[in-house]
N, C-alpha and C. Protein backbone atom coordinates (compact mmCIF):
# COMPACT_ATOMS: atom_id res chain seq x y z
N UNK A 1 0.85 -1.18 0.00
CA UNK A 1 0.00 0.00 0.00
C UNK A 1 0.89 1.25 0.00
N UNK A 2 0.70 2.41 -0.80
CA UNK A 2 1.41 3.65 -0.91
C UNK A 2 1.24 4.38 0.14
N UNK A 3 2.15 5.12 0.55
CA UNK A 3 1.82 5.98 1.53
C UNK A 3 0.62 7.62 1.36
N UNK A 4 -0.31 7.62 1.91
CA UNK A 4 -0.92 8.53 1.31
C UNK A 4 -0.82 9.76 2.73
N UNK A 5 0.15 10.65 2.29
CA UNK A 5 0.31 11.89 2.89
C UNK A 5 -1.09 12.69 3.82
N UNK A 6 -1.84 13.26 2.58
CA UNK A 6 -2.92 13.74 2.81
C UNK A 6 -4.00 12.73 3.98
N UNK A 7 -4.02 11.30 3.88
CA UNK A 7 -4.57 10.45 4.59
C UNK A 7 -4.48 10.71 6.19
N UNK A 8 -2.64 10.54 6.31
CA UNK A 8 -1.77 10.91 7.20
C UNK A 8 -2.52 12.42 7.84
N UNK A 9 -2.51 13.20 7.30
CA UNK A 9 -2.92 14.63 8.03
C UNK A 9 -4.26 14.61 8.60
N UNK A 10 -5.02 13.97 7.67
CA UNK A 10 -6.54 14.01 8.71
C UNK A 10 -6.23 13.01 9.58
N UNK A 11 -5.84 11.87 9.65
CA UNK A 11 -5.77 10.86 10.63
C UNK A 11 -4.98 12.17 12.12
N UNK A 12 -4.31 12.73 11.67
CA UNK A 12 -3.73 13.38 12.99
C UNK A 12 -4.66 14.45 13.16
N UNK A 13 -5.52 15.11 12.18
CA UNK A 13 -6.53 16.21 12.76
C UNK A 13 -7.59 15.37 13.64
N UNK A 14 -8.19 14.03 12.86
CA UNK A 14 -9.04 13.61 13.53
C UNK A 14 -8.88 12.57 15.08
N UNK A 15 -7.83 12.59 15.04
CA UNK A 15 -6.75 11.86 16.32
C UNK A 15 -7.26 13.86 17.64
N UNK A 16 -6.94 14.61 16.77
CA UNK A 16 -7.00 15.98 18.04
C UNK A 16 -8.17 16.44 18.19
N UNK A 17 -9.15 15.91 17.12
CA UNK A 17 -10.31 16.75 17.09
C UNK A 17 -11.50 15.67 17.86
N UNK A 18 -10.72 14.63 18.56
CA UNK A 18 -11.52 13.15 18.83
C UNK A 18 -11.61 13.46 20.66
N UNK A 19 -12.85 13.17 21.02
CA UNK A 19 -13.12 13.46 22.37
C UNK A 19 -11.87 12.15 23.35
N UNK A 20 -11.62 10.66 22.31
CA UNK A 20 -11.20 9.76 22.74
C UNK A 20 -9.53 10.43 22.86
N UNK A 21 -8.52 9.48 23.75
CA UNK A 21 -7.70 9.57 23.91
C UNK A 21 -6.91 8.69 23.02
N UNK A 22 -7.88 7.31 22.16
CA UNK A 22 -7.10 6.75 21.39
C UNK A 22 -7.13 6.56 20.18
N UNK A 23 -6.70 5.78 19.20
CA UNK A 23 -7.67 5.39 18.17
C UNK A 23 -7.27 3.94 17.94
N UNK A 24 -8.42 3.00 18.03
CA UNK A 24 -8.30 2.09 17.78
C UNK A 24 -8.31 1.71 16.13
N UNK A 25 -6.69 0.82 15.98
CA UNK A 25 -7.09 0.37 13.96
C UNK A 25 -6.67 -1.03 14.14
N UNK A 26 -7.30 -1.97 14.50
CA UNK A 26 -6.64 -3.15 14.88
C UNK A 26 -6.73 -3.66 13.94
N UNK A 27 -5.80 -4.85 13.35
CA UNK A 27 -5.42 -5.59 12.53
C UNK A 27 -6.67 -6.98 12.56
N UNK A 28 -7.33 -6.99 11.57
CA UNK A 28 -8.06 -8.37 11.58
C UNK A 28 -7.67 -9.47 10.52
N UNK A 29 -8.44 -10.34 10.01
CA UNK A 29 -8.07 -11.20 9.59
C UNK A 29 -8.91 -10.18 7.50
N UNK A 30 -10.11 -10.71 8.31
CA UNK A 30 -10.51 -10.42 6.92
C UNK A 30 -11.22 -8.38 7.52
N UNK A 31 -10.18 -7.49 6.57
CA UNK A 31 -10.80 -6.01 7.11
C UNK A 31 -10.77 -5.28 5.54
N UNK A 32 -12.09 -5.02 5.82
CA UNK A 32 -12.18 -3.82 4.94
C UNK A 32 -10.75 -2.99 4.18
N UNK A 33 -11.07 -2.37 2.77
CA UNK A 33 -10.06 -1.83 2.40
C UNK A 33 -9.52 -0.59 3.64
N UNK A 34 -10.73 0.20 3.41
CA UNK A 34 -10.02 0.90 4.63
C UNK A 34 -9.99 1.26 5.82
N UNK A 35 -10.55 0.07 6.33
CA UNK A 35 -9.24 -0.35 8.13
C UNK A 35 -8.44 -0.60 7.94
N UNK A 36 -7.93 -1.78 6.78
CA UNK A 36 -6.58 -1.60 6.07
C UNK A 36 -5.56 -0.54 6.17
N UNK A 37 -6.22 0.54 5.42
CA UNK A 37 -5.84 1.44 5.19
C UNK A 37 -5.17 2.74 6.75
N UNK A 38 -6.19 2.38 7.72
CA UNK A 38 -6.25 3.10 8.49
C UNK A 38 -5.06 2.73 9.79
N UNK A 39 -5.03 1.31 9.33
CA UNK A 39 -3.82 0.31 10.27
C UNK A 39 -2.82 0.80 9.77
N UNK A 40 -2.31 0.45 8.39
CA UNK A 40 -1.16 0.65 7.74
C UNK A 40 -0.68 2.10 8.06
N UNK A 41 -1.08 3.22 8.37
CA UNK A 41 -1.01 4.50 8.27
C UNK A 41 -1.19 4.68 9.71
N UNK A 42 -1.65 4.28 10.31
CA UNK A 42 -1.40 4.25 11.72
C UNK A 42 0.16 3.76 12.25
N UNK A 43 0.72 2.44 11.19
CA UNK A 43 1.57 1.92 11.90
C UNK A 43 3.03 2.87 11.56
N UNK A 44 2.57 3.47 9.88
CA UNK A 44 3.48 4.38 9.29
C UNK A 44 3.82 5.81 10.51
N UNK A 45 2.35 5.80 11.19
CA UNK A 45 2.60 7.17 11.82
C UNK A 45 3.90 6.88 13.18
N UNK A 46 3.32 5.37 13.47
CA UNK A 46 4.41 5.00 14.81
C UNK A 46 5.71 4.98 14.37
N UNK A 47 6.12 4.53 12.73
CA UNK A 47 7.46 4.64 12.73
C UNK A 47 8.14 5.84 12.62
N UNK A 48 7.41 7.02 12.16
CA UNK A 48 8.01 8.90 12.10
C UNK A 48 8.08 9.13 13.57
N UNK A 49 7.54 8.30 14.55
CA UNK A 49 7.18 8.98 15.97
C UNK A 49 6.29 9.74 16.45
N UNK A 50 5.59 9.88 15.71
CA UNK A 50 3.81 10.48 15.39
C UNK A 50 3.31 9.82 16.41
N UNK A 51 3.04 8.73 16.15
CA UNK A 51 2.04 8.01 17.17
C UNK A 51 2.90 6.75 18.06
N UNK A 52 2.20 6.63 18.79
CA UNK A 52 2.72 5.37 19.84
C UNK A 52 1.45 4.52 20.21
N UNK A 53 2.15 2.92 19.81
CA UNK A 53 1.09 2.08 20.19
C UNK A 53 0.92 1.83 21.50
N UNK A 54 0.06 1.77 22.23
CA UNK A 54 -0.27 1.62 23.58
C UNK A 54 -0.68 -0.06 23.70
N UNK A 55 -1.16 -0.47 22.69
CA UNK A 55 -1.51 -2.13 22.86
C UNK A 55 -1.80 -1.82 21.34
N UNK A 56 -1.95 -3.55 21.14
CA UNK A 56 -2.19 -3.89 19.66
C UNK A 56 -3.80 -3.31 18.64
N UNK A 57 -3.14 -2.80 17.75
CA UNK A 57 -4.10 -2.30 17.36
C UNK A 57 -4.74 -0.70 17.99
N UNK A 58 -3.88 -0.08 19.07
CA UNK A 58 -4.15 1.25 20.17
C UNK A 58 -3.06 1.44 19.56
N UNK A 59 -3.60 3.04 19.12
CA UNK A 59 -2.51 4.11 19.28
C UNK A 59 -2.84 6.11 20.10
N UNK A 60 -1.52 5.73 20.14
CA UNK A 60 -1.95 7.80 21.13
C UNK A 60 -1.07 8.46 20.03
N UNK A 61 -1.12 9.61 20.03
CA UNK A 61 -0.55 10.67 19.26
C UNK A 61 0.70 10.88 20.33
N UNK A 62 1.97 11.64 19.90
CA UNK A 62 2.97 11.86 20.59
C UNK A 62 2.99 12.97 20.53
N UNK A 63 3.98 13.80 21.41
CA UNK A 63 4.17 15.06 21.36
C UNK A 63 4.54 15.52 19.69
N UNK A 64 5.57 14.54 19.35
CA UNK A 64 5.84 14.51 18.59
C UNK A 64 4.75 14.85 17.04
N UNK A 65 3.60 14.32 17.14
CA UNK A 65 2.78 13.85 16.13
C UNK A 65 2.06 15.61 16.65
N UNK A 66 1.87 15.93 17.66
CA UNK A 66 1.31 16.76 17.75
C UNK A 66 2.01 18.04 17.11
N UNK A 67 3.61 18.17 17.08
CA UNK A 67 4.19 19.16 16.81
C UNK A 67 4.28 19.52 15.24
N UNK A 68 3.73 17.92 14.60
CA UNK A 68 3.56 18.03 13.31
C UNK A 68 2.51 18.94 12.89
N UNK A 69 1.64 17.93 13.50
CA UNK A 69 0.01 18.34 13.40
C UNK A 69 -0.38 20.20 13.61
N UNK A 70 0.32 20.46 14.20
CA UNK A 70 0.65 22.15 14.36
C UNK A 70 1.08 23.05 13.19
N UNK A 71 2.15 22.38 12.74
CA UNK A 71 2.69 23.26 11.46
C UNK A 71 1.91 22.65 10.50
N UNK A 72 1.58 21.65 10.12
CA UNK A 72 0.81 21.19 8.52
C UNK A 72 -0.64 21.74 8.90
N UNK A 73 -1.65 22.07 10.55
CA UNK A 73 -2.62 22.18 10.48
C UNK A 73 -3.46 23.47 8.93
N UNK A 74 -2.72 24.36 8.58
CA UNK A 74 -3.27 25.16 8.34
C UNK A 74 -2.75 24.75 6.73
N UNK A 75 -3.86 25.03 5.73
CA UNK A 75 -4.23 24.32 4.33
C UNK A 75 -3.32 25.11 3.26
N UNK A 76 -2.53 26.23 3.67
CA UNK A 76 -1.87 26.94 2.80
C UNK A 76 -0.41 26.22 2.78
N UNK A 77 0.06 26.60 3.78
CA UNK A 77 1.22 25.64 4.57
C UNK A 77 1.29 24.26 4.15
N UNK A 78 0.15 23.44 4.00
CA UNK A 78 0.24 22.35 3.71
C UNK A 78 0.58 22.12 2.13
N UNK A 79 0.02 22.88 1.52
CA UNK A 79 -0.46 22.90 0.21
C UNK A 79 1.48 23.39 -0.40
N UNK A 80 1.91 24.00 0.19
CA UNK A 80 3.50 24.16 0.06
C UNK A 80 4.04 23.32 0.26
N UNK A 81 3.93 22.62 1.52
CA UNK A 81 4.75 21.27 2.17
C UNK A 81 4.66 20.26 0.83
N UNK A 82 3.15 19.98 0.45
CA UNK A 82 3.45 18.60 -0.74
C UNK A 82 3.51 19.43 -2.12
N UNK A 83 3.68 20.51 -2.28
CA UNK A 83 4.87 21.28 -3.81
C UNK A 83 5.74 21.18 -3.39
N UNK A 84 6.59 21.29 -2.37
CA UNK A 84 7.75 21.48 -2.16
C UNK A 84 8.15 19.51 -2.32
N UNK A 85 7.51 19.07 -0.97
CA UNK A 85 8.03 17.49 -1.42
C UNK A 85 7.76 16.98 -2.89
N UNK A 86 6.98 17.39 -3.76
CA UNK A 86 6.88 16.73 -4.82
C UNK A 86 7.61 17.11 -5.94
N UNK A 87 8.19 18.33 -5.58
CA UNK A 87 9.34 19.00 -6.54
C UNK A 87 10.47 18.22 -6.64
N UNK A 88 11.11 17.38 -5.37
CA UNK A 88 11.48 16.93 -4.55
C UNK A 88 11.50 15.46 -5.43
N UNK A 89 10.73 15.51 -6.30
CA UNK A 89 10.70 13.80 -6.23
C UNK A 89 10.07 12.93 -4.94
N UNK A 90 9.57 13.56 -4.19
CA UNK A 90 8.97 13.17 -3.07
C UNK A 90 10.01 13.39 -1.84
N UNK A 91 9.23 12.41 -0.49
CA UNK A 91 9.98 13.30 0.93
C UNK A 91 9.38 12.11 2.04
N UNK A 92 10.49 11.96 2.81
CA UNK A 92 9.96 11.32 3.62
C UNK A 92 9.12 11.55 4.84
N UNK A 93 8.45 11.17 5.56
CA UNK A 93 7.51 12.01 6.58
C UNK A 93 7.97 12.72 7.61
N UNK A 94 9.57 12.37 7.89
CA UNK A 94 10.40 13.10 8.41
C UNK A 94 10.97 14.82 7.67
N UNK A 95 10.88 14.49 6.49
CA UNK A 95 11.46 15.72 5.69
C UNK A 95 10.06 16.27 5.10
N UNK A 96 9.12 15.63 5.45
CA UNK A 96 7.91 16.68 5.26
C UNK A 96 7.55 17.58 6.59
N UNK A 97 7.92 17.20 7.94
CA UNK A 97 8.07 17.47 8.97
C UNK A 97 8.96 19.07 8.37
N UNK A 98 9.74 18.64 8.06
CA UNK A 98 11.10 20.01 7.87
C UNK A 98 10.70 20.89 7.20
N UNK A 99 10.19 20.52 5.92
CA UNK A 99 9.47 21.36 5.11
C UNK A 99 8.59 22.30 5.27
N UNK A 100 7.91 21.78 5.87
CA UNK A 100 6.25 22.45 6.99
C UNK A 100 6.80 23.00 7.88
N UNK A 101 7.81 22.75 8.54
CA UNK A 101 8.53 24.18 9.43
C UNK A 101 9.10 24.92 8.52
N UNK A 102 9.88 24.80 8.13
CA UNK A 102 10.53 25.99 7.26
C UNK A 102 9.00 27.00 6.38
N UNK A 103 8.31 26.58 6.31
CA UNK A 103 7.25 27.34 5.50
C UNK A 103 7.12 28.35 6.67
N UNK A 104 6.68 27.36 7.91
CA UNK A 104 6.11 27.80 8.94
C UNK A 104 7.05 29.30 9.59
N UNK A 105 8.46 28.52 9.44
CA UNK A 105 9.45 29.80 10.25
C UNK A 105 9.49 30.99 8.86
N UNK A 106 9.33 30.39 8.29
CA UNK A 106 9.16 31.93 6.60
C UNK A 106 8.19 33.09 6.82
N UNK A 107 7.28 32.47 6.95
CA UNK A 107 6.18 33.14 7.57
C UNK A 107 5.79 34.24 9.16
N UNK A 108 6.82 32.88 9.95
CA UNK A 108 6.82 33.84 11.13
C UNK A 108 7.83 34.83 11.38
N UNK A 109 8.94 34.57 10.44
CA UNK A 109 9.65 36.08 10.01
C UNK A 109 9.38 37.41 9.10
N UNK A 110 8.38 36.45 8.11
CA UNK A 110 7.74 37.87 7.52
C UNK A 110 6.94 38.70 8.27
N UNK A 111 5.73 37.86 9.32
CA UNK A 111 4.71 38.82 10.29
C UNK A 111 5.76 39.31 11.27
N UNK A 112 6.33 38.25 12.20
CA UNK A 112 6.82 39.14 13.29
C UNK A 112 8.09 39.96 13.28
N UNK A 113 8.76 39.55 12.00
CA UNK A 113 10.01 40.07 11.76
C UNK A 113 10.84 40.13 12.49
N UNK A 114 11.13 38.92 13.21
CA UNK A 114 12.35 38.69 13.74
C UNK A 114 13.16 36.97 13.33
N UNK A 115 14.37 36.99 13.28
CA UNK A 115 14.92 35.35 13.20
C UNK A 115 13.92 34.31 14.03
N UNK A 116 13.53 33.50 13.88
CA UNK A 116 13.60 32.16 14.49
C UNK A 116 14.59 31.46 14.43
């Protein structure tokens, strides 16, 4: 299964925007395309450090996942992050991480006008 970026970002909006503390994507035998989908990308998020499994099939968001989820939240920013990775030949979820800050610190030197 490909990694689908955009997938990735709502899974972490809807991970913050969720009254629950977890999200369950447990692995079954016979699952739908996308619980499939929702496992695999769950498990992708545990290997960036995004998420942490708490038990099989449980995951929590990390500080980490959250610090993402901060800079890609906003649709302009984002919309740079995958031009920029796709210019790129693509990016790993780590260097989309980088990307989405650097937009992010561009920005907060143009308003507040000072270095970050």
């Amino acid at each position: 299964m490909k990694r689908d970026d955009d997938y990735i970002r709502q899974l972490l909006l809807d991970m913050e925007a969720s009254d629950d503390l977890y999200l369950v994507a447990s692995l079954k035998l016979s699952m739908r395309p996308e619980e499939q989908k929702k496992h695999q990308h769950a498990e992708l998020l545990c290997d960036a450090g995004f998420f942490e499994a708490v038990n099989k099939g449980v995951y929590r968001m990390t500080n980490q996942g959250h610090d993402y989820l901060n800079v890609i939240r906003d649709q302009t920013v984002w919309a740079k992050t995958k031009k920029g990775a796709s210019s790129l030949g693509g990016a790993t979820l780590g260097m989309m991480k980088d990307i989405a800050i650097a937009y992010v610190k561009k920005e907060a030197i143009e308003k507040l006008g000072i270095q970050i």
